[in-house]
Protein backbone atom coordinates (compact mmCIF):
# COMPACT_ATOMS: atom_id res chain seq x y z
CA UNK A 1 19.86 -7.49 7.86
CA UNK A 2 22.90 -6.06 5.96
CA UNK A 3 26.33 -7.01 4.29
CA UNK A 4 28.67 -4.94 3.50
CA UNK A 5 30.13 -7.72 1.24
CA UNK A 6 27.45 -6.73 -0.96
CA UNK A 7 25.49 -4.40 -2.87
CA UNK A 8 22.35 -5.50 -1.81
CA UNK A 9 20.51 -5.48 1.62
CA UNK A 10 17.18 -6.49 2.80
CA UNK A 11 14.79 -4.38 4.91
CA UNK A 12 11.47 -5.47 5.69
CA UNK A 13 11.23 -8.25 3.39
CA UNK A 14 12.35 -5.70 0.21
CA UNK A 15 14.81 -5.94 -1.48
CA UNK A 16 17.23 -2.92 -2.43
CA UNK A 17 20.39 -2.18 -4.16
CA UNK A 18 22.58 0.25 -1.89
CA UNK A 19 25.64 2.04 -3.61
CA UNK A 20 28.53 0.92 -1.63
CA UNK A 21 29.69 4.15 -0.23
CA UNK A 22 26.25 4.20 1.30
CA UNK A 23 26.38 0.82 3.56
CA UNK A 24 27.72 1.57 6.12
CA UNK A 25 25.29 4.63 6.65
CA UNK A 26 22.73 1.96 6.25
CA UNK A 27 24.25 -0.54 8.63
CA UNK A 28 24.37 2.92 11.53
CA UNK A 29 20.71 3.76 10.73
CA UNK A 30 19.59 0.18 10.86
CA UNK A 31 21.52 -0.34 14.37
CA UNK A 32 20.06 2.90 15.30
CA UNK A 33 16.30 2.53 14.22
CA UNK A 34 16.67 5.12 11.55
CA UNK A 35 15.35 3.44 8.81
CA UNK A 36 12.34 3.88 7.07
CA UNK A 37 10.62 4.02 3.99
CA UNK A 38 9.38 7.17 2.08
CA UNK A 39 6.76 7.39 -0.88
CA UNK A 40 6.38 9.33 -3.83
CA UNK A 41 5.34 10.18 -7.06
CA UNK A 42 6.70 9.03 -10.37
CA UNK A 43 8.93 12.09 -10.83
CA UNK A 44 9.90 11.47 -6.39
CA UNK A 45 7.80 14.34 -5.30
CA UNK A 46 5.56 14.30 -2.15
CA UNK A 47 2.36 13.11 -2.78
CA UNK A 48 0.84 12.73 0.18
CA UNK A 49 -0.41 15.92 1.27
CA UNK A 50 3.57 17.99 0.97
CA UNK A 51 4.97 19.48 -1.50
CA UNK A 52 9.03 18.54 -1.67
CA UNK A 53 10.53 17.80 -4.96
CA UNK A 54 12.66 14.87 -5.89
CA UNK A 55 15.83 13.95 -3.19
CA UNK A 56 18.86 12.80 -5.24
CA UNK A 57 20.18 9.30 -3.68
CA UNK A 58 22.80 9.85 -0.91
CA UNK A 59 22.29 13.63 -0.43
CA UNK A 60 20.68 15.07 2.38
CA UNK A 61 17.40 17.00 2.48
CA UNK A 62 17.29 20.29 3.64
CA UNK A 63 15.95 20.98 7.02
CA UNK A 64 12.72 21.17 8.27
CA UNK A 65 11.91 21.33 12.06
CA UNK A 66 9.38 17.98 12.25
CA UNK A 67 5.60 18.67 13.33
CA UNK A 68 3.60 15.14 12.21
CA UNK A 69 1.67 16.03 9.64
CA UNK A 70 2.23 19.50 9.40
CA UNK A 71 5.95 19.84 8.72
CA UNK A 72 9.46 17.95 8.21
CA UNK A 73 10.05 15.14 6.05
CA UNK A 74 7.87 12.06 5.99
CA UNK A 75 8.35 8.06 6.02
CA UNK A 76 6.34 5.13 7.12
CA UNK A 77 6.32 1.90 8.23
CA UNK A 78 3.34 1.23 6.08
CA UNK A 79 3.68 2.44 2.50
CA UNK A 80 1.02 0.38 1.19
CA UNK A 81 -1.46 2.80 3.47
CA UNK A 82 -0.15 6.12 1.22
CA UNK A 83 -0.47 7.25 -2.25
CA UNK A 84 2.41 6.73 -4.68
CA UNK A 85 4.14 4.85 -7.31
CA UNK A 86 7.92 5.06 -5.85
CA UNK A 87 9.15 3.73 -2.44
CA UNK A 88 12.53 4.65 -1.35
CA UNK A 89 14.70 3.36 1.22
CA UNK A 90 15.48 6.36 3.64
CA UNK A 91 17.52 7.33 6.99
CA UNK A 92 16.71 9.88 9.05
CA UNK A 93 18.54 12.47 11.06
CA UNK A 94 17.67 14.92 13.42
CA UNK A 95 14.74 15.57 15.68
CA UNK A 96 11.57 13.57 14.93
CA UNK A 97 8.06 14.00 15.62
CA UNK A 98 6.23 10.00 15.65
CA UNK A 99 2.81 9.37 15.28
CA UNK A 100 1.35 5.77 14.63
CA UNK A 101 3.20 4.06 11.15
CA UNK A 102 4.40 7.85 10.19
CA UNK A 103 7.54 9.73 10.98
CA UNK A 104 8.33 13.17 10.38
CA UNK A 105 12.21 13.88 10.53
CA UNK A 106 14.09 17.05 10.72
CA UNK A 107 15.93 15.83 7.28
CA UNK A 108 16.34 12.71 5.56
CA UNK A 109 18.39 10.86 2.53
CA UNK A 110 17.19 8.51 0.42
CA UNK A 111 19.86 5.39 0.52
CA UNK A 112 18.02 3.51 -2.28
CA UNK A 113 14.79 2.85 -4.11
CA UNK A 114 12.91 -0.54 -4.57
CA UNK A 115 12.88 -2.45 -7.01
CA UNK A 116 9.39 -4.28 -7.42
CA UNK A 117 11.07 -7.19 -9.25
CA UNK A 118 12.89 -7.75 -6.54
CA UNK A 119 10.19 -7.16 -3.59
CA UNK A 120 8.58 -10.02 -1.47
CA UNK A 121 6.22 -7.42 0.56
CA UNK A 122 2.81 -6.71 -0.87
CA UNK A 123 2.57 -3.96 1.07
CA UNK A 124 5.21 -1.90 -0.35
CA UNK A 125 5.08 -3.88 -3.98
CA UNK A 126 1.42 -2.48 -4.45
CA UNK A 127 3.26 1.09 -4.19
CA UNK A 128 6.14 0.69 -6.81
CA UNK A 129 4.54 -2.22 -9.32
CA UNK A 130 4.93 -0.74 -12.74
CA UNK A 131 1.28 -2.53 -12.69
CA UNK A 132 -1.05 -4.69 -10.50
CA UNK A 133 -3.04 -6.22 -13.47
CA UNK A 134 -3.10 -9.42 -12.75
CA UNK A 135 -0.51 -9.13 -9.38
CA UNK A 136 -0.13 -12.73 -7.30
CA UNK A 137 -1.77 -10.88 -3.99
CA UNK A 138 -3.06 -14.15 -2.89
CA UNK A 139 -3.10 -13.96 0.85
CA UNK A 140 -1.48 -10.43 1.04
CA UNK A 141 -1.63 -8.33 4.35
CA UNK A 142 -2.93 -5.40 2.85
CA UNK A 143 -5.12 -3.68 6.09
CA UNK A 144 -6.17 -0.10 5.63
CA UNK A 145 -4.47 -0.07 2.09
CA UNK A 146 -5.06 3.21 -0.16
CA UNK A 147 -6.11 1.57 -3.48
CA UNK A 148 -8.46 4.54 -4.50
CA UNK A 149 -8.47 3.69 -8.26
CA UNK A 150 -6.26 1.26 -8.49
CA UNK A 151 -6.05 -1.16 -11.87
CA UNK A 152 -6.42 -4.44 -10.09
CA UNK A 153 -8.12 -6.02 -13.08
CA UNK A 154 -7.80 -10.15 -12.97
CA UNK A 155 -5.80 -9.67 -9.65
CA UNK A 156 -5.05 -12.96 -7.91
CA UNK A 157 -6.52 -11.65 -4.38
CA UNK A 158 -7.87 -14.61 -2.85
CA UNK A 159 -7.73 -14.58 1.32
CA UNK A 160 -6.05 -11.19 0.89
CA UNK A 161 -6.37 -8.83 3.88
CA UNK A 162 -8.11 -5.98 2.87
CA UNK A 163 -9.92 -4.86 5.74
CA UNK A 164 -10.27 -1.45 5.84
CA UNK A 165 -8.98 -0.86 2.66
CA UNK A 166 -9.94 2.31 0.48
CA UNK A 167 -11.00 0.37 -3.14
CA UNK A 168 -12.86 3.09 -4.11
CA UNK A 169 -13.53 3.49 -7.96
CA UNK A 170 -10.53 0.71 -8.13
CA UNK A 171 -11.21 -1.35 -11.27
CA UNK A 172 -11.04 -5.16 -9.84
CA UNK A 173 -13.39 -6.40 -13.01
CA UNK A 174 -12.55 -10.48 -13.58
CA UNK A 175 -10.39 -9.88 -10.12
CA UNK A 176 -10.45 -12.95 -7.83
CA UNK A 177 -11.10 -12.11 -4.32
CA UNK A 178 -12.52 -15.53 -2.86
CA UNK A 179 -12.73 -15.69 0.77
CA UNK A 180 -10.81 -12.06 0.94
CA UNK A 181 -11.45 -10.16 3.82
CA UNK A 182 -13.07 -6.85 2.74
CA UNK A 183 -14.26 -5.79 6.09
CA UNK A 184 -15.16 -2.38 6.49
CA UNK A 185 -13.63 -1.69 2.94
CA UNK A 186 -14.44 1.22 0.96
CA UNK A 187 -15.65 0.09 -2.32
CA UNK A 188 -17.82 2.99 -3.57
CA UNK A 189 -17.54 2.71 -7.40
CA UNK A 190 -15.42 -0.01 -7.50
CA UNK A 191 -15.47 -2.03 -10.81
CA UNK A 192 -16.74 -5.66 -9.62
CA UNK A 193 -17.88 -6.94 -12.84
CA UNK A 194 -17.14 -10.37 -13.06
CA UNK A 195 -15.20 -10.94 -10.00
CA UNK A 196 -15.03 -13.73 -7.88
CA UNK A 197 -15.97 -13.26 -4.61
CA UNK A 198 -16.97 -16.30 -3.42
CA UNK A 199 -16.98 -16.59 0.63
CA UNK A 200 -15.50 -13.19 1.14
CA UNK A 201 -16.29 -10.93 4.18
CA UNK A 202 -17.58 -7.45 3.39
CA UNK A 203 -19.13 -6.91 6.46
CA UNK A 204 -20.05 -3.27 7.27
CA UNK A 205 -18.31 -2.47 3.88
CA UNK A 206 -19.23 0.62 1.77
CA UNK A 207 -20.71 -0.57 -1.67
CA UNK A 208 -22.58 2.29 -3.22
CA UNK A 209 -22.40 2.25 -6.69
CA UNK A 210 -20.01 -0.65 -6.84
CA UNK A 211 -20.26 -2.45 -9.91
CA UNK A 212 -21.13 -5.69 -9.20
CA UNK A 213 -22.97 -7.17 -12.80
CA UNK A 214 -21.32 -10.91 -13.06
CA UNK A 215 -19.54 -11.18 -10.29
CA UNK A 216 -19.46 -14.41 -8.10
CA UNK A 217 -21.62 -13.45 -4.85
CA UNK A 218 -21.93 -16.87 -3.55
CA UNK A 219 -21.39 -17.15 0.46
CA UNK A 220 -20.11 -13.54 0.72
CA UNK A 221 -21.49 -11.65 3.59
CA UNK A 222 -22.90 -8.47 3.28
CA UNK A 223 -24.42 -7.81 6.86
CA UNK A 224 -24.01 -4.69 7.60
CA UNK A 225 -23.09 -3.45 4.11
CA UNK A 226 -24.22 0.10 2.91
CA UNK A 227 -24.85 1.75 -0.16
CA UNK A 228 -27.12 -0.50 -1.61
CA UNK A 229 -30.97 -0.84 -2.97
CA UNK A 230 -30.68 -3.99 -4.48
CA UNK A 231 -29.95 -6.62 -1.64
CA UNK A 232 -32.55 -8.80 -2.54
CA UNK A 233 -31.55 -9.69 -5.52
CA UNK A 234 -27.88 -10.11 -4.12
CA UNK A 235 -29.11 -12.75 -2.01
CA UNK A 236 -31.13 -14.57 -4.55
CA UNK A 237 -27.59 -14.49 -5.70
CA UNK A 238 -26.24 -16.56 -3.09
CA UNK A 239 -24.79 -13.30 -0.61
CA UNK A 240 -25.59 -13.40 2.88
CA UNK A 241 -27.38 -10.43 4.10
């Protein structure tokens, strides 16, 4: 949804502040399904696997013919399944190569960057939060989310969606993740000390090494969790197993 009447327009439940001499290129890539979101480092560099420096708001990128993964300039769908601490709001023009929540685009320009103060979508606040100690995640749709050492500490994640999610070495210590759906999540030396995880589901979830000295383990099933030489005494704890 966009206005031109102002400086601000939402996209995917974010949202940015667009320079007005850039709306109307916003409105055409909107109409046009152009729009998408691209992550990077703190400095705006690629951080997920290229290596293009920072794009300066409303100027094009050079071009790049687009091979998914491979070549061309990338944007998502799904930032909170890529590294990063910046999400920008991006058009694309050109030829495109699609594949699943990515796009690679012959050349892009970024039309504005989020602000996290501003965001109501978990999945791209996680990427652009100045922190996430002590974030309100509760009920967040966070599937297949690239925490990998994340500081979650005293996190508010209860019924959050994190199946699939890569937690590993993420420090959620005093975090609290009742009823949270951990499914199939990695949490190989994750920091679980004295979180709550009360009726959560980390079935078939990854667990070796995870920290888990205080935590809350009552009604949280563990069937078919790995990584772990201690599952009696998780029970005795109140886990299912």
């Amino acid at each position: 949804m966009m206005h031109h009447q102002t400086k601000v327009v939402t996209y995917q439940h974010a949202y940015v502040t667009v320079a007005p001499e850039l709306l109307d290129a916003a409105d055409k890539a909107l109409a046009e399904g152009r729009l998408s979101w691209r992550v990077t480092n703190k400095e705006g560099r690629a951080c997920n696997g290229g290596q293009a420096g920072p794009l300066a708001l409303g100027e094009w990128s050079r071009t790049i013919a687009p091979k998914c993964c491979q070549a061309g300039w990338h944007t998502t769908t799904t930032p909170h399944r890529y590294r990063g601490q910046r999400v920008w709001l991006v058009e694309g023009a050109g030829a495109r190569d699609e594949c699943g929540d990515k796009t690679a685009w012959e050349r892009v320009r970024p039309l504005a960057e989020v602000d996290p103060s501003l965001c109501a979508d978990a999945q791209i606040f996680i990427r652009c939060a100045p922190t996430l100690r002590g974030a309100d995640l509760r009920n967040a749709d966070l599937k297949g989310a690239d925490l990998w050492g994340a500081d979650l500490w005293g996190a508010d994640l209860r019924s959050a969606k994190l199946w699939s999610a890569n937690l590993s070495y993420a420090n959620l210590s005093y975090a609290n993740l009742r009823r949270a759906n951990l499914r199939r999540a990695n949490l190989r030396r994750a920091n679980l000390r004295g979180a709550t995880l009360r009726g959560a589901d980390l079935r078939d979830a990854t667990l070796h090494d995870a920290d888990l000295r205080s935590a809350n383990l009552r009604a949280v099933d563990l069937r078919g969790a790995t990584g772990r030489d201690d599952w009696a005494n998780l029970e005795a704890l109140g886990a299912i197993r």
